[in-house]
Every structure is written in structure tokens, then in C-alpha cells.
PDB file of N, CA and C in Angstrom:
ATOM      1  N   UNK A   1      13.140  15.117   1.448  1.00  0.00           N
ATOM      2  CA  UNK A   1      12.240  14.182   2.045  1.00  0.00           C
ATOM      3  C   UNK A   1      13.041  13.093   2.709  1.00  0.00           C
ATOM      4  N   UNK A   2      12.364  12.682   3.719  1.00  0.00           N
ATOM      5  CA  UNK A   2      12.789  11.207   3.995  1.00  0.00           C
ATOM      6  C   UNK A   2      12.103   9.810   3.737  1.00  0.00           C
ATOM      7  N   UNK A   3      12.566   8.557   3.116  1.00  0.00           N
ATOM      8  CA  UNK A   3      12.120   7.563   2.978  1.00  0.00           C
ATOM      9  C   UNK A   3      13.481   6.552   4.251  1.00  0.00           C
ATOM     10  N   UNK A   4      12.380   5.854   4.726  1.00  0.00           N
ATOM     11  CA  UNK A   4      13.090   5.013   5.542  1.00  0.00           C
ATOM     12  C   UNK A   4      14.196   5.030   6.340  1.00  0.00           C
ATOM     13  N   UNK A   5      14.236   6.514   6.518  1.00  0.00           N
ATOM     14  CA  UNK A   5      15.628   6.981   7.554  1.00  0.00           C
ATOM     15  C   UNK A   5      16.368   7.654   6.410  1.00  0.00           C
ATOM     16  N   UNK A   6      16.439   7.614   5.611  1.00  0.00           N
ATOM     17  CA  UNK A   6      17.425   8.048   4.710  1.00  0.00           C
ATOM     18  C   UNK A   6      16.697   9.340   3.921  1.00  0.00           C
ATOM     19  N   UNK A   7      17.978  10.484   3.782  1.00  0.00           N
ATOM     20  CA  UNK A   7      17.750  11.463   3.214  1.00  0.00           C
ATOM     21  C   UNK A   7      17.481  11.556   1.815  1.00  0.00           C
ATOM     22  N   UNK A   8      16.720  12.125   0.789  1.00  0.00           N
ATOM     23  CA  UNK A   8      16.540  12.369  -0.548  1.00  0.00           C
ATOM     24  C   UNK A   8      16.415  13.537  -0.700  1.00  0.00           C
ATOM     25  N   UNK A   9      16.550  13.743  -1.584  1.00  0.00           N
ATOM     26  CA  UNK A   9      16.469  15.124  -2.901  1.00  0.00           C
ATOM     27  C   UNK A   9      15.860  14.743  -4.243  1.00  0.00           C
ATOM     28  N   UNK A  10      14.818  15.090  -4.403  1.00  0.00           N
ATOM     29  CA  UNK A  10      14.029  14.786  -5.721  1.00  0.00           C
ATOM     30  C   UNK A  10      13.996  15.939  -6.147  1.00  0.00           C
ATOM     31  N   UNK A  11      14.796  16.692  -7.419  1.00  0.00           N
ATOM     32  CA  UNK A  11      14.800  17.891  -8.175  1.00  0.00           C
ATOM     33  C   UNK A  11      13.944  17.623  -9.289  1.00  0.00           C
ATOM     34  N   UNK A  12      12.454  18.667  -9.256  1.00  0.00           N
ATOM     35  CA  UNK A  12      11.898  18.209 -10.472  1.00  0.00           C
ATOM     36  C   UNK A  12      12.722  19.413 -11.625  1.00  0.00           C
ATOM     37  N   UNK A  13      12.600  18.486 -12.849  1.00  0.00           N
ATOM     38  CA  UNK A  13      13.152  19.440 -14.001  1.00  0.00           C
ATOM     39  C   UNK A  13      12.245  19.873 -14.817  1.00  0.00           C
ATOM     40  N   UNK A  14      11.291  19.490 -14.991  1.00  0.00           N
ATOM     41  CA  UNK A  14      10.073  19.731 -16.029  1.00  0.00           C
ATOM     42  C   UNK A  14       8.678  19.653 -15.188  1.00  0.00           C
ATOM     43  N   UNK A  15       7.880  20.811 -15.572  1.00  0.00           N
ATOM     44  CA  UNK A  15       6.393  20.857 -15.047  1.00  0.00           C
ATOM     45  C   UNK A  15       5.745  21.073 -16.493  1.00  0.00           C
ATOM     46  N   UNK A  16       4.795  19.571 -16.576  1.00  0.00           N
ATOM     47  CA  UNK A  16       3.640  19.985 -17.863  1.00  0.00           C
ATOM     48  C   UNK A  16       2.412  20.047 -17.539  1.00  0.00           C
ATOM     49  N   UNK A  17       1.737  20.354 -18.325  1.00  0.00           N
ATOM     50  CA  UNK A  17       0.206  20.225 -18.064  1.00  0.00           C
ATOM     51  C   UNK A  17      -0.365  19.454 -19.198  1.00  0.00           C
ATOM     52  N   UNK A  18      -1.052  18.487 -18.432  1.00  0.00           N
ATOM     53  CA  UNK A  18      -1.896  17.400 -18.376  1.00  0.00           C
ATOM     54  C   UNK A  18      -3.011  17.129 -19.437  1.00  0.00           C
ATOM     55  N   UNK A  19      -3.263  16.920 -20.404  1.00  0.00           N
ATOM     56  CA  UNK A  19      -4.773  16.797 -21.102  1.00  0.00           C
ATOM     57  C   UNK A  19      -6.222  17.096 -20.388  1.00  0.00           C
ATOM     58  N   UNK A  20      -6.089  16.515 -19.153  1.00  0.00           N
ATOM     59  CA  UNK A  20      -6.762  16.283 -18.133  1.00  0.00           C
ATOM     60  C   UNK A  20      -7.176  17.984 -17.655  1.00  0.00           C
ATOM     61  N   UNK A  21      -5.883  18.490 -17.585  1.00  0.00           N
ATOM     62  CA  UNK A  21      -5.767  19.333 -16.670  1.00  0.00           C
ATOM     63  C   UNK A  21      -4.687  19.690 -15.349  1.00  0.00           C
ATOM     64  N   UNK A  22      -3.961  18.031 -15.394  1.00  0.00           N
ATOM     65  CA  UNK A  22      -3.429  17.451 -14.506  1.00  0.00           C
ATOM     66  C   UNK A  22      -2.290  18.143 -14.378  1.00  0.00           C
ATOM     67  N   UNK A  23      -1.170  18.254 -13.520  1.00  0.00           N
ATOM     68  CA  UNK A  23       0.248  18.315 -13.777  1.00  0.00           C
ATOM     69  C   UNK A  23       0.977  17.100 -13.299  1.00  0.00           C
ATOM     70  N   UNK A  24       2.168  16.983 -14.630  1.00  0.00           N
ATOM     71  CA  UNK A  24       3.013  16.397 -14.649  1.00  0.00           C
ATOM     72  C   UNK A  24       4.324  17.061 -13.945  1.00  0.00           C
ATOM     73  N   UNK A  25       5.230  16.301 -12.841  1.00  0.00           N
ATOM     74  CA  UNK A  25       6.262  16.767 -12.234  1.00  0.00           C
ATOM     75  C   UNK A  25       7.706  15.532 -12.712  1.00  0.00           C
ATOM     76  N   UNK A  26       8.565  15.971 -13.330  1.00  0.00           N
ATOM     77  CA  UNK A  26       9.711  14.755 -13.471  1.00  0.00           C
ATOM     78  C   UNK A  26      10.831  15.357 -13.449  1.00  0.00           C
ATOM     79  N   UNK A  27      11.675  14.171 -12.897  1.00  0.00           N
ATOM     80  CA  UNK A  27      12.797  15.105 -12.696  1.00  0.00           C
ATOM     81  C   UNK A  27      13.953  13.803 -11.837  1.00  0.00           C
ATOM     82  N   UNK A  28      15.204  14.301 -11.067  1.00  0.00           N
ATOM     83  CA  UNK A  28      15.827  12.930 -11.345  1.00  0.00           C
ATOM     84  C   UNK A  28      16.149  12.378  -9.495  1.00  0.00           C
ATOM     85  N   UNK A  29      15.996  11.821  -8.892  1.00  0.00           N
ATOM     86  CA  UNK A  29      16.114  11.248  -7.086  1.00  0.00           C
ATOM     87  C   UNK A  29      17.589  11.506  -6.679  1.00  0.00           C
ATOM     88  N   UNK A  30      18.156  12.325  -5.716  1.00  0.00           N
ATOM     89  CA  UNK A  30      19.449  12.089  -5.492  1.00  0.00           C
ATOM     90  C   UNK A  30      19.067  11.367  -3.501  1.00  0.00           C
ATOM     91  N   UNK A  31      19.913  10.722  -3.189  1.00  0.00           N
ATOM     92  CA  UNK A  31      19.932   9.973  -2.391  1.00  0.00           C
ATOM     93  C   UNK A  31      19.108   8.443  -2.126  1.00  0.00           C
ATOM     94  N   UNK A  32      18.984   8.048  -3.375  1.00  0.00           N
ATOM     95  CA  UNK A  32      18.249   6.909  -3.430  1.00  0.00           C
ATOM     96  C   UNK A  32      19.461   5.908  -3.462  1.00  0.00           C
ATOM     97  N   UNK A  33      20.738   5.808  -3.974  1.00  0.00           N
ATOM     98  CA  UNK A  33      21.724   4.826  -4.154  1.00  0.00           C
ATOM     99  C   UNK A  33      21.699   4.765  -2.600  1.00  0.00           C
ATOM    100  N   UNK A  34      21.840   4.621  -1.406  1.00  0.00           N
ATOM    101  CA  UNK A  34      21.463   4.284  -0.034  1.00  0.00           C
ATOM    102  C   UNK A  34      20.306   3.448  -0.132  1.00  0.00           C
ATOM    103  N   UNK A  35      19.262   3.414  -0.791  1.00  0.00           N
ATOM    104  CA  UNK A  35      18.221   2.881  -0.278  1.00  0.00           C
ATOM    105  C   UNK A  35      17.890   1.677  -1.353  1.00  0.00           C
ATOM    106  N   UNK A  36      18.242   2.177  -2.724  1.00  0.00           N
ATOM    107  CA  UNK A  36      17.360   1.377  -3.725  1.00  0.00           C
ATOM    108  C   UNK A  36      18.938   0.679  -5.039  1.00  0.00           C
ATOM    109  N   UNK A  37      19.942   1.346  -4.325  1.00  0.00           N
ATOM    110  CA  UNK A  37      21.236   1.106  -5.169  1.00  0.00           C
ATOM    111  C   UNK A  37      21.435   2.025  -6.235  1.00  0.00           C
ATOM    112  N   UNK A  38      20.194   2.754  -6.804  1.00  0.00           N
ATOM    113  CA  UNK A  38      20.697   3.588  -7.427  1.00  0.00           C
ATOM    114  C   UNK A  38      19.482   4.895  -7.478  1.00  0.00           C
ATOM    115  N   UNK A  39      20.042   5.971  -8.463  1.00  0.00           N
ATOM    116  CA  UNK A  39      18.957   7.077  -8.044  1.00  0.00           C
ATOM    117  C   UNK A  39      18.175   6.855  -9.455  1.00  0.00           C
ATOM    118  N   UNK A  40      16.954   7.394  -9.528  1.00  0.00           N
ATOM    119  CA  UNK A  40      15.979   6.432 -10.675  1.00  0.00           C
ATOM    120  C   UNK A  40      15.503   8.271 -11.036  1.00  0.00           C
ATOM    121  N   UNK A  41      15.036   8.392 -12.628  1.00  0.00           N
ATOM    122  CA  UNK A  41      13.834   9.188 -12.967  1.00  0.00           C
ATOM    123  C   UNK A  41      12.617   9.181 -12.237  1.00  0.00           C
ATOM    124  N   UNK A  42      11.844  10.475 -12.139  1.00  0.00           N
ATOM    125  CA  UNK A  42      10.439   9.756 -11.750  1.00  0.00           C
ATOM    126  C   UNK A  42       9.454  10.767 -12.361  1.00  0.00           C
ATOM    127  N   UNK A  43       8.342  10.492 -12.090  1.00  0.00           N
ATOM    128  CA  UNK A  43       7.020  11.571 -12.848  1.00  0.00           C
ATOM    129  C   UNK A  43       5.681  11.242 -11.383  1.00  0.00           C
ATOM    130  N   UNK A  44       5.562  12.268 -11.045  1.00  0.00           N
ATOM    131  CA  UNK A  44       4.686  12.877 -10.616  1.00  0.00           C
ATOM    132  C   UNK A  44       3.360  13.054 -11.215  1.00  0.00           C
ATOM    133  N   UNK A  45       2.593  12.460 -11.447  1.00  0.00           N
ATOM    134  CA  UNK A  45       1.177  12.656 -12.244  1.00  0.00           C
ATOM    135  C   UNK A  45       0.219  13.098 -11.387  1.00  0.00           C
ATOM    136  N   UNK A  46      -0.252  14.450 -10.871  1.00  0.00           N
ATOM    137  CA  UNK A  46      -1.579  14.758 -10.132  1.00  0.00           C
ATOM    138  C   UNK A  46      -2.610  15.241 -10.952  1.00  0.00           C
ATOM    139  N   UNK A  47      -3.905  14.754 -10.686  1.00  0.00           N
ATOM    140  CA  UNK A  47      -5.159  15.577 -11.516  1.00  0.00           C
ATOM    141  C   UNK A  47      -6.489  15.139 -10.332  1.00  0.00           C
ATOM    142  N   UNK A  48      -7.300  15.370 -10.737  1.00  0.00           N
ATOM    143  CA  UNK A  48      -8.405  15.819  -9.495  1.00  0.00           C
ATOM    144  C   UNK A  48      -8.293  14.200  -8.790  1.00  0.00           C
ATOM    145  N   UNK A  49      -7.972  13.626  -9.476  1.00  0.00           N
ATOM    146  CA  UNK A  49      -8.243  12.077  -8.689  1.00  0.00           C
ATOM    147  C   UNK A  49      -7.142  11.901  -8.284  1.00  0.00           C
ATOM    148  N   UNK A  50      -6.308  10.749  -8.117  1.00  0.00           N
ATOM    149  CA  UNK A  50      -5.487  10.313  -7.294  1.00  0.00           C
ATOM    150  C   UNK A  50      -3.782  10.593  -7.792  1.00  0.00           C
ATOM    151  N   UNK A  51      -2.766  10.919  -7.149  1.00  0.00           N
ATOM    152  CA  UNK A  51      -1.394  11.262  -7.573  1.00  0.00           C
ATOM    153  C   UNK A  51      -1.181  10.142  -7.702  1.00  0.00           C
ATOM    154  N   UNK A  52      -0.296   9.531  -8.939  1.00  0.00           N
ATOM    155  CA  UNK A  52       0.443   8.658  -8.978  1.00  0.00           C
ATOM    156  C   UNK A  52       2.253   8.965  -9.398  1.00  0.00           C
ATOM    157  N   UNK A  53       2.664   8.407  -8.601  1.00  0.00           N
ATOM    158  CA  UNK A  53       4.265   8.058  -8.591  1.00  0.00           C
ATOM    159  C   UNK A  53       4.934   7.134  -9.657  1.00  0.00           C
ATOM    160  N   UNK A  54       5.625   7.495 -11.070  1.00  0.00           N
ATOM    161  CA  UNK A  54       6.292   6.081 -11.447  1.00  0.00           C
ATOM    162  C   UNK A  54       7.602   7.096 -11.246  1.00  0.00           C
ATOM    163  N   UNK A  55       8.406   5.571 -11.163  1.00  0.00           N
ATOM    164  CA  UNK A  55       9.888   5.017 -10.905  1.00  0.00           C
ATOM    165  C   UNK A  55      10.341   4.835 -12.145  1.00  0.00           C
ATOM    166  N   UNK A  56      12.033   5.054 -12.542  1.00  0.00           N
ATOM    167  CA  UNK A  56      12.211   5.085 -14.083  1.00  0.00           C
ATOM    168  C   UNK A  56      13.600   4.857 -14.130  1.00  0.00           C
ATOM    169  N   UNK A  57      14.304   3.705 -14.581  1.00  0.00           N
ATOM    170  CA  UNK A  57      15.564   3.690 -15.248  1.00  0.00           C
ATOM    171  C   UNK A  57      15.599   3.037 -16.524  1.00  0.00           C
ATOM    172  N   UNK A  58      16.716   3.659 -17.130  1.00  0.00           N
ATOM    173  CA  UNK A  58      16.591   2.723 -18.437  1.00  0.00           C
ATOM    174  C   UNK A  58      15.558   2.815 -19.061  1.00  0.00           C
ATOM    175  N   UNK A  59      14.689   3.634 -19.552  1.00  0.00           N
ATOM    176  CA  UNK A  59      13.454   3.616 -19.922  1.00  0.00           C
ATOM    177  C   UNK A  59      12.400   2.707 -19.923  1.00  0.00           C
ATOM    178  N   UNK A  60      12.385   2.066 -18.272  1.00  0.00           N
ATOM    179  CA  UNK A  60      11.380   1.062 -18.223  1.00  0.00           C
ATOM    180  C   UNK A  60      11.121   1.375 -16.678  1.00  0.00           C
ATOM    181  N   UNK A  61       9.567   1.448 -16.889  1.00  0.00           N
ATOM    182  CA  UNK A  61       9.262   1.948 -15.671  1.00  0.00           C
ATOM    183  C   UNK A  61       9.235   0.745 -14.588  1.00  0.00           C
ATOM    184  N   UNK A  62      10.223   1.419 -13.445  1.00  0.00           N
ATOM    185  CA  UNK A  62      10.628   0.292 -12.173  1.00  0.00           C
ATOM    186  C   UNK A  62       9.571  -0.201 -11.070  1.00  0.00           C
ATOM    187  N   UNK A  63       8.739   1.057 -11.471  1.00  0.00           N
ATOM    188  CA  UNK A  63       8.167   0.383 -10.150  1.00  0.00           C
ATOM    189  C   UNK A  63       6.638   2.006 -10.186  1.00  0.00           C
ATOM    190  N   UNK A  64       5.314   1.399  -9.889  1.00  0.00           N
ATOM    191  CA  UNK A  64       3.968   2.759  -9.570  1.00  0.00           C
ATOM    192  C   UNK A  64       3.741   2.790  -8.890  1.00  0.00           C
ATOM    193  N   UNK A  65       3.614   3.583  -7.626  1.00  0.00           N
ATOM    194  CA  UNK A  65       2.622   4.140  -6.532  1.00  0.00           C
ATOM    195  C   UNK A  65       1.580   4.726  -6.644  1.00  0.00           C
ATOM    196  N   UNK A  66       0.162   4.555  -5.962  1.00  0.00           N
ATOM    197  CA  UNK A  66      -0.173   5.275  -6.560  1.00  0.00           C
ATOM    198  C   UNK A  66      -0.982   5.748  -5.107  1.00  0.00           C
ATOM    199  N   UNK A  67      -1.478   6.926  -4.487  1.00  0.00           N
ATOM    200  CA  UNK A  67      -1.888   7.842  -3.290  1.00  0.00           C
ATOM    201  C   UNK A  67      -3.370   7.807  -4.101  1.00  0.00           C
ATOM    202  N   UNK A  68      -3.970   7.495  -2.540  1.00  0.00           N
ATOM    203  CA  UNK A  68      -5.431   8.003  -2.442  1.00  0.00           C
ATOM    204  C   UNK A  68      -6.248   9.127  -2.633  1.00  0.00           C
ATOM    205  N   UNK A  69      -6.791   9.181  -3.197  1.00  0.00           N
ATOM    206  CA  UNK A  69      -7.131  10.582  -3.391  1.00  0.00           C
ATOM    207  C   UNK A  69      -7.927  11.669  -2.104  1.00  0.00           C
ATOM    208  N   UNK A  70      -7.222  12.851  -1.781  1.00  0.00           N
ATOM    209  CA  UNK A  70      -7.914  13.223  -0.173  1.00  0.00           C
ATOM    210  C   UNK A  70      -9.244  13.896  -0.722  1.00  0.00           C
TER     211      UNK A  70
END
């Protein structure tokens, strides 16, 4: 993918399924030290409503996005 001109690689390592139903995607950012100083964990949360994005170092989540649901 690209964010802001700059190249990434997000390798997910783990796919779960959800209580919901949902899937979970996590796994670890390579090309983020260009953009954010360093490359962070992240989790992927989709289920019928809206995907949300968290951000993860150090076991404290950095930062949520969260996408509209289409």
C-alpha cells in the first residue's frame, strides 16, 4: 500500500474469528519508520458494521481509525 507517498508492507500474521462473526487481521507494518519513525503492530477488526484500524507499540494502543461502513 501507499500512505502519503511512501511505500508499506503490512504482513498480517494471524486471522481470527470474531464473537461477532467478525474477522480479526494482525500482524506487523514494514515501511512505516519513513513515515511514523517506527513500524507499529496493528489489528484489523471487520464485522458487518464498520472496519476499524488500531495502531500498536509497546502494548499500548497508538493510535484508532475507524472506516465507514459501505
Amino acid at each position: 500500500m501507499s500512505m502519503a507517498g511512501r511505500t508499506m508492507t503490512w504482513r498480517v500474521l494471524t486471522i481470527d474469528r470474531e464473537p461477532d462473526d467478525g474477522l480479526s487481521f494482525s500482524g506487523m507494518t514494514e515501511g512505516g519508520v519513513s513515515l511514523w519513525g517506527e513500524d507499529f503492530w496493528f489489528v484489523i477488526r471487520a464485522t458487518s458494521g464498520a472496519v476499524v484500524v488500531s495502531y500498536w507499540r509497546d502494548q499500548t494502543c497508538w493510535r484508532t481509525d475507524v472506516a465507514d461502513p459501505v
